[in-house]
C-alpha atoms as a PDB file:
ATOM      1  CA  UNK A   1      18.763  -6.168  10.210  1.00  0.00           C
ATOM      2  CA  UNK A   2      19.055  -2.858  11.933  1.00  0.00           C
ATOM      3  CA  UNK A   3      17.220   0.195  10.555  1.00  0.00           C
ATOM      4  CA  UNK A   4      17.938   3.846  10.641  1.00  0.00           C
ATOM      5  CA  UNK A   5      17.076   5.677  13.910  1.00  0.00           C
ATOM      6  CA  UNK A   6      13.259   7.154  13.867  1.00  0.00           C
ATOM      7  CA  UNK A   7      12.375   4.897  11.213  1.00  0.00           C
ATOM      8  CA  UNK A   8       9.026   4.050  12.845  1.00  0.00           C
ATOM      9  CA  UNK A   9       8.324   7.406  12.400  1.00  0.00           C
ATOM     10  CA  UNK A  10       8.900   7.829   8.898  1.00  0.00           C
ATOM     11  CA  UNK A  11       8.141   3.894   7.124  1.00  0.00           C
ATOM     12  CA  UNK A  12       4.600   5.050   6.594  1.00  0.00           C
ATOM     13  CA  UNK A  13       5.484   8.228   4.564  1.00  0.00           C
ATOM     14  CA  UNK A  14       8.598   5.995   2.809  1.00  0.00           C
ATOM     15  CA  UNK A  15       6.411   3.370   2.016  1.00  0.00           C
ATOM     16  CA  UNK A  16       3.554   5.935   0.463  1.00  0.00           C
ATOM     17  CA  UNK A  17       6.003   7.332  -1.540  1.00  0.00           C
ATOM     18  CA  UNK A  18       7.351   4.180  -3.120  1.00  0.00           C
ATOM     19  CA  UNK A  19       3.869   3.528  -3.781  1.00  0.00           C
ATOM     20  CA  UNK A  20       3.221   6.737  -5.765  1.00  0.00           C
ATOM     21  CA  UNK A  21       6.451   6.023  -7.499  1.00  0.00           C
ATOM     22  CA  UNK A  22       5.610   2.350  -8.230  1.00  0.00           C
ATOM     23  CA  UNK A  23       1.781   3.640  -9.373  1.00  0.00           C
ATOM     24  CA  UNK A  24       2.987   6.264 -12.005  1.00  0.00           C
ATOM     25  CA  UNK A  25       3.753   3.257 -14.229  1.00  0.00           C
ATOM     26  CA  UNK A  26       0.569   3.290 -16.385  1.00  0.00           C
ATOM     27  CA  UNK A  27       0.297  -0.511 -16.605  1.00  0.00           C
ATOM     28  CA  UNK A  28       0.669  -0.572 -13.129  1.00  0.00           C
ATOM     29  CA  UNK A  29      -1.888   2.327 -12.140  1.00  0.00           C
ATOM     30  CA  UNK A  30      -4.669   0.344 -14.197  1.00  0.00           C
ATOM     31  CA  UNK A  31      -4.345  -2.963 -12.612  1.00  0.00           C
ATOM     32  CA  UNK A  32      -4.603  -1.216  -9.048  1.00  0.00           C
ATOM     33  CA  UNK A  33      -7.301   1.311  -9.969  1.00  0.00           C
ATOM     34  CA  UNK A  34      -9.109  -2.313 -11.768  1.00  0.00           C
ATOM     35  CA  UNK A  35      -9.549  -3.773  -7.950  1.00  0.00           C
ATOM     36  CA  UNK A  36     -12.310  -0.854  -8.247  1.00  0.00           C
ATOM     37  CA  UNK A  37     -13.174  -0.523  -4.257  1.00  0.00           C
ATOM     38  CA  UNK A  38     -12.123  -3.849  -2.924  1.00  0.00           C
ATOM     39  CA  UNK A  39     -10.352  -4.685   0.187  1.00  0.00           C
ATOM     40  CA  UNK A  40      -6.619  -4.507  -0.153  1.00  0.00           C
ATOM     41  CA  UNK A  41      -5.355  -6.922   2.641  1.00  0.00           C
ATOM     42  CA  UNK A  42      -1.000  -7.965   2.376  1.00  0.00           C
ATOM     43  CA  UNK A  43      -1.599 -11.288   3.805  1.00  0.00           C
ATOM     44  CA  UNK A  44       1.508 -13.294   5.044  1.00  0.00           C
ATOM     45  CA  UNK A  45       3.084 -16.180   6.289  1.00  0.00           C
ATOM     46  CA  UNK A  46       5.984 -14.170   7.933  1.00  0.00           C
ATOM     47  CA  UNK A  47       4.130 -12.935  10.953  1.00  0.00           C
ATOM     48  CA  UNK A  48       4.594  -9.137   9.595  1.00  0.00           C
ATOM     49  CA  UNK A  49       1.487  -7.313  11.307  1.00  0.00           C
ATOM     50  CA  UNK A  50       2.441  -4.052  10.936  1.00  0.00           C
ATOM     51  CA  UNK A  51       2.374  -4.223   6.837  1.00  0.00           C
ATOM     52  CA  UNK A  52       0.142  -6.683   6.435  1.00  0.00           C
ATOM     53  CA  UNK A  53      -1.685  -9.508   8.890  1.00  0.00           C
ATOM     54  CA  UNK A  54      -1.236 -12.794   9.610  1.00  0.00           C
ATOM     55  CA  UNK A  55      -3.596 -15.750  10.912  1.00  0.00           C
ATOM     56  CA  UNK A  56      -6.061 -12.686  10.840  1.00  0.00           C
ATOM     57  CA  UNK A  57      -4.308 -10.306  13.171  1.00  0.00           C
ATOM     58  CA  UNK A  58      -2.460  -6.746  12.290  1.00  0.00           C
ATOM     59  CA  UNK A  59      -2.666  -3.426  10.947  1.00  0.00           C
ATOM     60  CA  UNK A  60      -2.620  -3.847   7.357  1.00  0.00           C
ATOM     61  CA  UNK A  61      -0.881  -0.994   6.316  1.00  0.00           C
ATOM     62  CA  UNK A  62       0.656  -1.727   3.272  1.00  0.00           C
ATOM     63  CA  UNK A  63      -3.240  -2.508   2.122  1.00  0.00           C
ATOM     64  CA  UNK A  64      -4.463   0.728   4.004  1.00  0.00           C
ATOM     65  CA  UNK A  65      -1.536   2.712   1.795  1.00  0.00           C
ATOM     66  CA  UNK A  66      -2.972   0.842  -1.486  1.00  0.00           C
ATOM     67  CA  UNK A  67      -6.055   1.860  -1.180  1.00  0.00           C
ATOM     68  CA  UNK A  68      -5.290   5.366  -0.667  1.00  0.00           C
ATOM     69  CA  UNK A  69      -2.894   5.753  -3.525  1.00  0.00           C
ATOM     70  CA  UNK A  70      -5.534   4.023  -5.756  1.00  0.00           C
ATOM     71  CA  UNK A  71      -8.038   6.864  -4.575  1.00  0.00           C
ATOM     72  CA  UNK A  72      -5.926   9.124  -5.451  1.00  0.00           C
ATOM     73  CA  UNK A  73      -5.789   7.457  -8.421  1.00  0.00           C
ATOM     74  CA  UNK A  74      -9.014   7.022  -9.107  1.00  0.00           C
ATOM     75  CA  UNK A  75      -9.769  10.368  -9.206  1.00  0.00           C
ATOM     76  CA  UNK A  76      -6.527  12.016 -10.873  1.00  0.00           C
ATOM     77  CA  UNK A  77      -7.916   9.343 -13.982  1.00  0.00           C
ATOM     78  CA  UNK A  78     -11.226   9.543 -13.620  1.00  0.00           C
ATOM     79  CA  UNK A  79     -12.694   7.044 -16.686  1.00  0.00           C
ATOM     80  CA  UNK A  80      -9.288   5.073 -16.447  1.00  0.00           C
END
């Protein structure tokens, strides 16, 4: 599959702002803000190491862009 031109420039802001938009379902926010300040890691089988890591290699970003949007959740709800 071919993507858009620049889209390693953008994925990270694309994929931050699905995650805002998935996270401003209440049920949603409270099961992410409930992993209280553990270590998001996307683990795979599909050798993806840009989103997530596999055999314990790669960047883990869709983790990385978890845990930020549940800070930001945290404290737009603090007492959730």
């Amino acid at each position: 599959m071919r993507c858009r031109g620049g889209w390693d420039d953008v994925r990270l802001d694309v994929m931050y702002r699905v995650l805002r938009a998935k996270f401003a379902d209440p049920s949603l926010a409270r099961r992410l803000v409930d992993t209280g300040d553990a270590y998001l890691e996307e683990t795979n089988y599909w050798r993806d190491v840009f989103w997530g890591v596999f055999q314990g290699r790669g960047e883990n970003n869709l983790g990385l862009l978890l845990m930020v949007v549940r800070a930001e959740l945290q404290v737009a709800h603090e007492g959730y």
